[in-house]
C-alpha atoms as a PDB file:
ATOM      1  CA  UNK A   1      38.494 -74.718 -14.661  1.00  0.00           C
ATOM      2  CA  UNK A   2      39.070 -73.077 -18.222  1.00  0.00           C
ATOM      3  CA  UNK A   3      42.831 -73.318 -17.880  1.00  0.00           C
ATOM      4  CA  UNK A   4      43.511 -75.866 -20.474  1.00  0.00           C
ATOM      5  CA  UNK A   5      47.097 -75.264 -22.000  1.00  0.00           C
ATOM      6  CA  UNK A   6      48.123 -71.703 -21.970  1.00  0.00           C
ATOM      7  CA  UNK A   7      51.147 -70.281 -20.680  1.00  0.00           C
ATOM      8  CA  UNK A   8      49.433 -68.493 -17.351  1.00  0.00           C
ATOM      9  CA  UNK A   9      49.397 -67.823 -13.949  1.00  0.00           C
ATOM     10  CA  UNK A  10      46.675 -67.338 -12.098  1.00  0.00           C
ATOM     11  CA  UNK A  11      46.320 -65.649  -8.841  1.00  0.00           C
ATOM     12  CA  UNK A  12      43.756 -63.205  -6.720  1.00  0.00           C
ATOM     13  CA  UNK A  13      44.445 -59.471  -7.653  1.00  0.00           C
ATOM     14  CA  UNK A  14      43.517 -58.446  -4.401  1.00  0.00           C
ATOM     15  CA  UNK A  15      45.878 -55.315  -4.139  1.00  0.00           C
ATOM     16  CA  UNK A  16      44.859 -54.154  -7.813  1.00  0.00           C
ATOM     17  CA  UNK A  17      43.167 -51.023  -8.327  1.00  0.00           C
ATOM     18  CA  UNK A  18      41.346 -49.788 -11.285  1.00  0.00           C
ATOM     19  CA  UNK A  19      41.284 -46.227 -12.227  1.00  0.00           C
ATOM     20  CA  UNK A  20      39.118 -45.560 -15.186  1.00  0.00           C
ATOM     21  CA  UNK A  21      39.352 -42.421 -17.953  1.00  0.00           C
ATOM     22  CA  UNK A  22      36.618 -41.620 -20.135  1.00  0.00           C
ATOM     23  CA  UNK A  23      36.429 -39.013 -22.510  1.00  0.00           C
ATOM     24  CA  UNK A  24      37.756 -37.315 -26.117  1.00  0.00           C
ATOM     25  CA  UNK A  25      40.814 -36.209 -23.863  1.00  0.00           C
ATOM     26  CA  UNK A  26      41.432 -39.885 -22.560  1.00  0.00           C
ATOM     27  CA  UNK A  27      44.204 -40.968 -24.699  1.00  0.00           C
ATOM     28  CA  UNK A  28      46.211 -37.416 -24.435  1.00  0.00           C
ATOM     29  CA  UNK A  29      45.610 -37.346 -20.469  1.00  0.00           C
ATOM     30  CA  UNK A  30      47.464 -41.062 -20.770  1.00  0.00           C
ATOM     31  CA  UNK A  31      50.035 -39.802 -22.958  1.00  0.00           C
ATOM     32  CA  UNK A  32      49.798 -41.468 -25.920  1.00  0.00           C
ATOM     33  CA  UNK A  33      47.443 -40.888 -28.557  1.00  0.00           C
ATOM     34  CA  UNK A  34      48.297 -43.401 -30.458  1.00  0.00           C
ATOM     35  CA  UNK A  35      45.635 -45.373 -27.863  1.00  0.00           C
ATOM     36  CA  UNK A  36      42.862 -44.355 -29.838  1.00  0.00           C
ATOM     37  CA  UNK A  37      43.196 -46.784 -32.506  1.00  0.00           C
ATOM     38  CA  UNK A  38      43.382 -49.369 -30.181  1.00  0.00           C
ATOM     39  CA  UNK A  39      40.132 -51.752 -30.409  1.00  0.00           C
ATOM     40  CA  UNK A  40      38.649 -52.315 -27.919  1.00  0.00           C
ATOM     41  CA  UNK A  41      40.062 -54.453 -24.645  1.00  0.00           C
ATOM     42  CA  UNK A  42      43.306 -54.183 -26.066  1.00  0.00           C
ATOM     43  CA  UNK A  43      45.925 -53.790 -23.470  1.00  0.00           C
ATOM     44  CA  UNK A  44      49.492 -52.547 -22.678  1.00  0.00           C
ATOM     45  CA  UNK A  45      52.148 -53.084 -19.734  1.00  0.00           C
ATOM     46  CA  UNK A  46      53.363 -49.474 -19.438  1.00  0.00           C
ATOM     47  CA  UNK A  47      54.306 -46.699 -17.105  1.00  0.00           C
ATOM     48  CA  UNK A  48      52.354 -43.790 -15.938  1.00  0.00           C
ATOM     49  CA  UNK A  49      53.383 -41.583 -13.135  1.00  0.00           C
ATOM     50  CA  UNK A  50      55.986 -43.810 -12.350  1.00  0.00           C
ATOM     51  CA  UNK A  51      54.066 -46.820 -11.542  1.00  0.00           C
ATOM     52  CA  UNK A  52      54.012 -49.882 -13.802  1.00  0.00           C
ATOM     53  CA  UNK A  53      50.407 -50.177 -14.592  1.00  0.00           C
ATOM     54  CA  UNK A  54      48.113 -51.720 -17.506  1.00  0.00           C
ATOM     55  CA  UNK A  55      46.127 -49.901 -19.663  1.00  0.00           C
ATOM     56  CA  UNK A  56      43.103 -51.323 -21.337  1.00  0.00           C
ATOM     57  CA  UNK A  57      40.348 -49.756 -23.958  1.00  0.00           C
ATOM     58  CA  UNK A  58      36.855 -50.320 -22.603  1.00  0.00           C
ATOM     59  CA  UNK A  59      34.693 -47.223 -24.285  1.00  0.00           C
ATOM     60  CA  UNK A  60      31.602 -47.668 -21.319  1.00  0.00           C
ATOM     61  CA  UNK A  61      29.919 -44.926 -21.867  1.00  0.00           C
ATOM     62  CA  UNK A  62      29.935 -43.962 -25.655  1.00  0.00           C
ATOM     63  CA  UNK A  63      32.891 -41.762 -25.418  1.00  0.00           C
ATOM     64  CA  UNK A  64      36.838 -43.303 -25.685  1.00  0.00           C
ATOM     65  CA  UNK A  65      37.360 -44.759 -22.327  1.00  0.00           C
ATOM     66  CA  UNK A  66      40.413 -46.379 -21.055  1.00  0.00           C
ATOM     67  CA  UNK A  67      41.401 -48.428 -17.444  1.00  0.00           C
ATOM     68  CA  UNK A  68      44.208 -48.510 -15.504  1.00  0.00           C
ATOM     69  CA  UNK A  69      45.308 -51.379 -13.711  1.00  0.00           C
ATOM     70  CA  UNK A  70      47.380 -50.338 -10.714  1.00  0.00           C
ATOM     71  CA  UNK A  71      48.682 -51.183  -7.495  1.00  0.00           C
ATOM     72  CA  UNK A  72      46.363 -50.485  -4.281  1.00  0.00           C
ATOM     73  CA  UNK A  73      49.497 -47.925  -3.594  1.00  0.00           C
ATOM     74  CA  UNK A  74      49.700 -46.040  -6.498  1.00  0.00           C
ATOM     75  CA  UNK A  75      46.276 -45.583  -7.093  1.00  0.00           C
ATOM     76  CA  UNK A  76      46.677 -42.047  -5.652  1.00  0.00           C
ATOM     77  CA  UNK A  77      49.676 -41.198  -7.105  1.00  0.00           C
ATOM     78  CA  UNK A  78      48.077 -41.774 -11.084  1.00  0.00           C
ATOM     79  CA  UNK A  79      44.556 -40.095  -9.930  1.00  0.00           C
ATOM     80  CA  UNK A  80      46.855 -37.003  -8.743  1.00  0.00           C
ATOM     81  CA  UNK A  81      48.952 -37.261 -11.798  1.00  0.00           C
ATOM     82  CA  UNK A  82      45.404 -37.376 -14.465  1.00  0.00           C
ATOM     83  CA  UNK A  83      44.055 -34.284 -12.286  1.00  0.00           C
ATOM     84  CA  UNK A  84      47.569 -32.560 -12.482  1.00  0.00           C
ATOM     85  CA  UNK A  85      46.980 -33.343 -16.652  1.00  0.00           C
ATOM     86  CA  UNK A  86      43.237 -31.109 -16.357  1.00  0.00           C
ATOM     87  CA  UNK A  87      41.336 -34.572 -15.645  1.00  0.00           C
ATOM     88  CA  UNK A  88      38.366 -34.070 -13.728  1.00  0.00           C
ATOM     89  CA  UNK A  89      36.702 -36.380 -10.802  1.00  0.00           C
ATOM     90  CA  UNK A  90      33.754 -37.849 -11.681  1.00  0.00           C
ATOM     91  CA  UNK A  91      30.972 -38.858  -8.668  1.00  0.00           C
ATOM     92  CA  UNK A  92      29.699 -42.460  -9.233  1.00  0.00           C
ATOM     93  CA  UNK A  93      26.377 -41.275  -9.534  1.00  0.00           C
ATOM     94  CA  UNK A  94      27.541 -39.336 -13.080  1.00  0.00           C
ATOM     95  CA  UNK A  95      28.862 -42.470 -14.478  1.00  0.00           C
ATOM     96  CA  UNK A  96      26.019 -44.625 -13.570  1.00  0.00           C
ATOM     97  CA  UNK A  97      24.159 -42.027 -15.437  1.00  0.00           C
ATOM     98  CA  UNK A  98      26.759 -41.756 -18.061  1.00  0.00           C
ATOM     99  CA  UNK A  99      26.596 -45.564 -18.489  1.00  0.00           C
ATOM    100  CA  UNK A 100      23.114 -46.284 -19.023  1.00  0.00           C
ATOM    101  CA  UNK A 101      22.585 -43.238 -21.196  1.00  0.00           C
ATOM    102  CA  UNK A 102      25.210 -45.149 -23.141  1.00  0.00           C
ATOM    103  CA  UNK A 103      23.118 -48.609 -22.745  1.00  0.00           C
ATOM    104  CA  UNK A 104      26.485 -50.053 -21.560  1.00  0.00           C
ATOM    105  CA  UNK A 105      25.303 -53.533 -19.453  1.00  0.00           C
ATOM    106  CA  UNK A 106      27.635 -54.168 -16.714  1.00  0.00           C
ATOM    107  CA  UNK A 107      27.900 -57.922 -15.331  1.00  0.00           C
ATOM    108  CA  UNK A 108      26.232 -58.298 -11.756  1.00  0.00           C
ATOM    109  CA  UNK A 109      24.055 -55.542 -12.416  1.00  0.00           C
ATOM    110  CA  UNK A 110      22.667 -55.790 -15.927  1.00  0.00           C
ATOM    111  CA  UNK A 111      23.739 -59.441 -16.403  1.00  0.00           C
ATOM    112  CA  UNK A 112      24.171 -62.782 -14.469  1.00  0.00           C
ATOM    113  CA  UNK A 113      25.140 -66.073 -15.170  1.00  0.00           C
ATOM    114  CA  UNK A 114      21.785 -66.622 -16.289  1.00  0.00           C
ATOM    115  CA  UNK A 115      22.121 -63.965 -19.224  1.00  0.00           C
ATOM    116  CA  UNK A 116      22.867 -65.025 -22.805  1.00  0.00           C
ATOM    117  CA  UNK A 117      24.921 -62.164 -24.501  1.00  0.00           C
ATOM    118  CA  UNK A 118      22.089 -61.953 -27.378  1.00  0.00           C
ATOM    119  CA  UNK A 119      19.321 -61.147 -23.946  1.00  0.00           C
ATOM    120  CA  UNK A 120      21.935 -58.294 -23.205  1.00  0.00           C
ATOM    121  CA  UNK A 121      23.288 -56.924 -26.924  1.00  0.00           C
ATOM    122  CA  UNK A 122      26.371 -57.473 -26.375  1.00  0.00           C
ATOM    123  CA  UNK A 123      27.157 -60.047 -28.811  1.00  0.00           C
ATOM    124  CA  UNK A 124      29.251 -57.281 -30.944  1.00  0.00           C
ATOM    125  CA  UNK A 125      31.733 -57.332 -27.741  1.00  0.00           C
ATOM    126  CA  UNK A 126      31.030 -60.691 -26.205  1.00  0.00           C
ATOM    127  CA  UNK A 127      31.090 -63.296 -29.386  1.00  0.00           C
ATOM    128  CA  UNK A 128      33.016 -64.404 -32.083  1.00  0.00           C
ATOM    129  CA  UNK A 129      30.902 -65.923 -34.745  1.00  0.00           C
ATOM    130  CA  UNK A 130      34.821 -67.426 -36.662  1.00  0.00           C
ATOM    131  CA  UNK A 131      36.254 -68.623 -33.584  1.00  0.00           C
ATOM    132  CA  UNK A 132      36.107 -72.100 -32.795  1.00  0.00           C
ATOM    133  CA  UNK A 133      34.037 -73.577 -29.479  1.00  0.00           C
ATOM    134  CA  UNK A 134      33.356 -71.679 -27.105  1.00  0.00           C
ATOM    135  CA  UNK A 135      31.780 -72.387 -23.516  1.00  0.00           C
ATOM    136  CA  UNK A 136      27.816 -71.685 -25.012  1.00  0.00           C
ATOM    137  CA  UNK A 137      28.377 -71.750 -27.941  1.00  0.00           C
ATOM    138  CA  UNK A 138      25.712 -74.296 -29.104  1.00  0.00           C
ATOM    139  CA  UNK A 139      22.901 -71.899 -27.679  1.00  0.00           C
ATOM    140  CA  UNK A 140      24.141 -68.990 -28.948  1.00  0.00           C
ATOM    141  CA  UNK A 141      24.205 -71.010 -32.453  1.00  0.00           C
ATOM    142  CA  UNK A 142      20.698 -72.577 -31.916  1.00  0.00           C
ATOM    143  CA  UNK A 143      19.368 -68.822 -31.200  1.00  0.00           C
ATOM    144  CA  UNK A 144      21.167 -66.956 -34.237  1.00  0.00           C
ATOM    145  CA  UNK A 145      20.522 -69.733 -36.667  1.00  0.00           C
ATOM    146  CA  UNK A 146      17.251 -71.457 -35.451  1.00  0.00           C
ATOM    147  CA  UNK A 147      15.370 -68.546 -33.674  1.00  0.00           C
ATOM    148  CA  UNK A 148      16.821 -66.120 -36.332  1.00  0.00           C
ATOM    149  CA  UNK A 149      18.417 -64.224 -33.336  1.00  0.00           C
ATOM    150  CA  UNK A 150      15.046 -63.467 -31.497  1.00  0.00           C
ATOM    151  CA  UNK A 151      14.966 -63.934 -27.850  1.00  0.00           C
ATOM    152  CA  UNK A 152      12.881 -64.206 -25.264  1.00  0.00           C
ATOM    153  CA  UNK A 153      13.879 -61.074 -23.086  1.00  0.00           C
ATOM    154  CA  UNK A 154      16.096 -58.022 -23.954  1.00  0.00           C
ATOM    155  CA  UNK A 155      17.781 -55.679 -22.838  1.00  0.00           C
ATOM    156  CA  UNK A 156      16.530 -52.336 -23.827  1.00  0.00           C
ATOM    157  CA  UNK A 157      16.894 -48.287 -22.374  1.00  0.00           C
ATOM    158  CA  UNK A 158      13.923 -47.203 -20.534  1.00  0.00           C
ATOM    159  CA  UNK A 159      12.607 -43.349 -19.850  1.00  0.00           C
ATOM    160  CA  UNK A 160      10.691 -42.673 -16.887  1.00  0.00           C
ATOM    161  CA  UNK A 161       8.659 -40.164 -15.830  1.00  0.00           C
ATOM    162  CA  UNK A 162       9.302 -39.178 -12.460  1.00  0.00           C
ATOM    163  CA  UNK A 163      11.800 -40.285 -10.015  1.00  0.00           C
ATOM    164  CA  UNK A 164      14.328 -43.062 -11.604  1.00  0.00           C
ATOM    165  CA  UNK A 165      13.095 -46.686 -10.047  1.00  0.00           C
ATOM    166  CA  UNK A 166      14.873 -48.685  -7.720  1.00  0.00           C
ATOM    167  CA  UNK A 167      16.411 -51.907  -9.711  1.00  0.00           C
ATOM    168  CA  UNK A 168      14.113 -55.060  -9.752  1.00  0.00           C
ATOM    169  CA  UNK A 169      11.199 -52.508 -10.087  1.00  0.00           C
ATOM    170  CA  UNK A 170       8.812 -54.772 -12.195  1.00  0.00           C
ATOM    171  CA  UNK A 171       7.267 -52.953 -15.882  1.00  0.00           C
ATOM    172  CA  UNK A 172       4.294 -53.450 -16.698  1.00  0.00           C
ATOM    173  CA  UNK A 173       2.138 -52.445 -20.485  1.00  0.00           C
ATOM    174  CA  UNK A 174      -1.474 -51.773 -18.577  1.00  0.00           C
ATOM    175  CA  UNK A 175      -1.885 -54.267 -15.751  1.00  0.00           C
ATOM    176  CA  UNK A 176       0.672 -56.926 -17.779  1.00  0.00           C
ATOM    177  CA  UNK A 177       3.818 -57.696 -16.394  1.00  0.00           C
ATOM    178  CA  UNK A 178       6.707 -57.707 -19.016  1.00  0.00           C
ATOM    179  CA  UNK A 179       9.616 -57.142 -17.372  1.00  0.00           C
ATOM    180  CA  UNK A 180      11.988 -55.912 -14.746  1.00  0.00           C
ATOM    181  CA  UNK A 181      14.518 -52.893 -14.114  1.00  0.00           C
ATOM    182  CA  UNK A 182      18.701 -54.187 -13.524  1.00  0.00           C
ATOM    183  CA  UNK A 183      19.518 -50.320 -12.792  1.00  0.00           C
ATOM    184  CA  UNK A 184      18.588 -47.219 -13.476  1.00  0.00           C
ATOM    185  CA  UNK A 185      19.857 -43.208 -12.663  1.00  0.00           C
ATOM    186  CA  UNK A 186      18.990 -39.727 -13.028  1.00  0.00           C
ATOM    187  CA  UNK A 187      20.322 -38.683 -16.104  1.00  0.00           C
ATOM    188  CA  UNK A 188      20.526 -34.512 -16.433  1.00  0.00           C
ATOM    189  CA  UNK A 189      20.300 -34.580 -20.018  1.00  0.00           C
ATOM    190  CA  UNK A 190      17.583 -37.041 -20.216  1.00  0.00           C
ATOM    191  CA  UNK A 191      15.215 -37.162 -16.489  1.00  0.00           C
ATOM    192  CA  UNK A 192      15.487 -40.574 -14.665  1.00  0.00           C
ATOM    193  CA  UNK A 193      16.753 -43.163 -17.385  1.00  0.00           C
ATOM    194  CA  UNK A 194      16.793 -46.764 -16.681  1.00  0.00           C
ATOM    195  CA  UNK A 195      17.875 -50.461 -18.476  1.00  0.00           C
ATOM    196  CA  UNK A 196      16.054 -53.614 -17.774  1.00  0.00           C
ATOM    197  CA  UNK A 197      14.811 -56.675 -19.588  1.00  0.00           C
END
């Protein structure tokens, strides 16, 4: 429905794999340092481990991070060739962990379709303020220039004592309700760690 006039073709990536690299050794592991100046989602056909891939910048959890796009049958081939380069596995509980200490919102978890980029703080990544329209736009105007950016929820890190909460888990200030947890981990650095609104 947003394909107006570009040149594209769009199609389900349903054999596409994504095999992500995080870390001050990222852009070495990939082979080119020269991907460190990249800004972020900037992205490259290329080759690694002889499979043509794409490479994107997406720094999730406040270290250089970096995503390859490859097919479902190489995906084994580049994780054996980043471990063969000293790149270590990491357990999806560590980057959940990693991610939230980072207070990186990820879409379906941390946001819906419901979620204005402001509610989230994302609007560094998410919005240009010098492009023209934009699907929501007008709200995001009306917020920034009306409501002097305040909103009515936010996105914020939370520390818990004890166990990490299960998402949904409602917060309350005394016996006031005033929000809700969208995930949360158990962070070794910092006990059970959690974002909501």
């Amino acid at each position: 429905q947003f394909h107006f006039s570009e040149d594209v073709q769009i199609a389900a990536l349903d054999r596409l794999r994504s095999v992500w690299v995080h870390g001050p050794s990222a852009a070495r592991l990939l082979g080119h340092q020269e991907y460190n100046s990249w800004a972020q989602y900037h992205n490259a056909r290329v080759e690694f481990a002889g499979a043509p891939v794409v490479v994107a910048r997406v720094d999730q959890l406040g270290v250089p991070g970096f995503v390859i796009f490859v097919d479902a049958q190489q995906q084994d081939e580049v994780t054996r060739a980043l471990a063969a380069k000293g790149a270590l596995h990491a357990t999806p509980a560590t980057l959940e962990a990693a991610r939230i200490e980072a207070r990186y919102p990820v879409f379906g978890i941390d946001m819906t379709s419901d979620t204005i980029p402001l509610e989230a703080g994302i609007e560094d990544r998410a919005i240009s303020l010098t492009k023209g329209c934009y699907v929501g736009q007008e709200v995001i105007i009306r917020v920034l220039h009306r409501g002097h950016g305040r909103v009515a929820r936010k996105l914020v890190q939370l520390q818990v004592e004890g166990d990490a909460p299960s998402p949904n888990a409602k917060v309350f200030v005394a016996d006031r309700e005033i929000g809700f947890v969208t995930s949360a981990a158990q962070s070794p650095r910092l006990g059970a760690i959690a974002l909501g609104y």
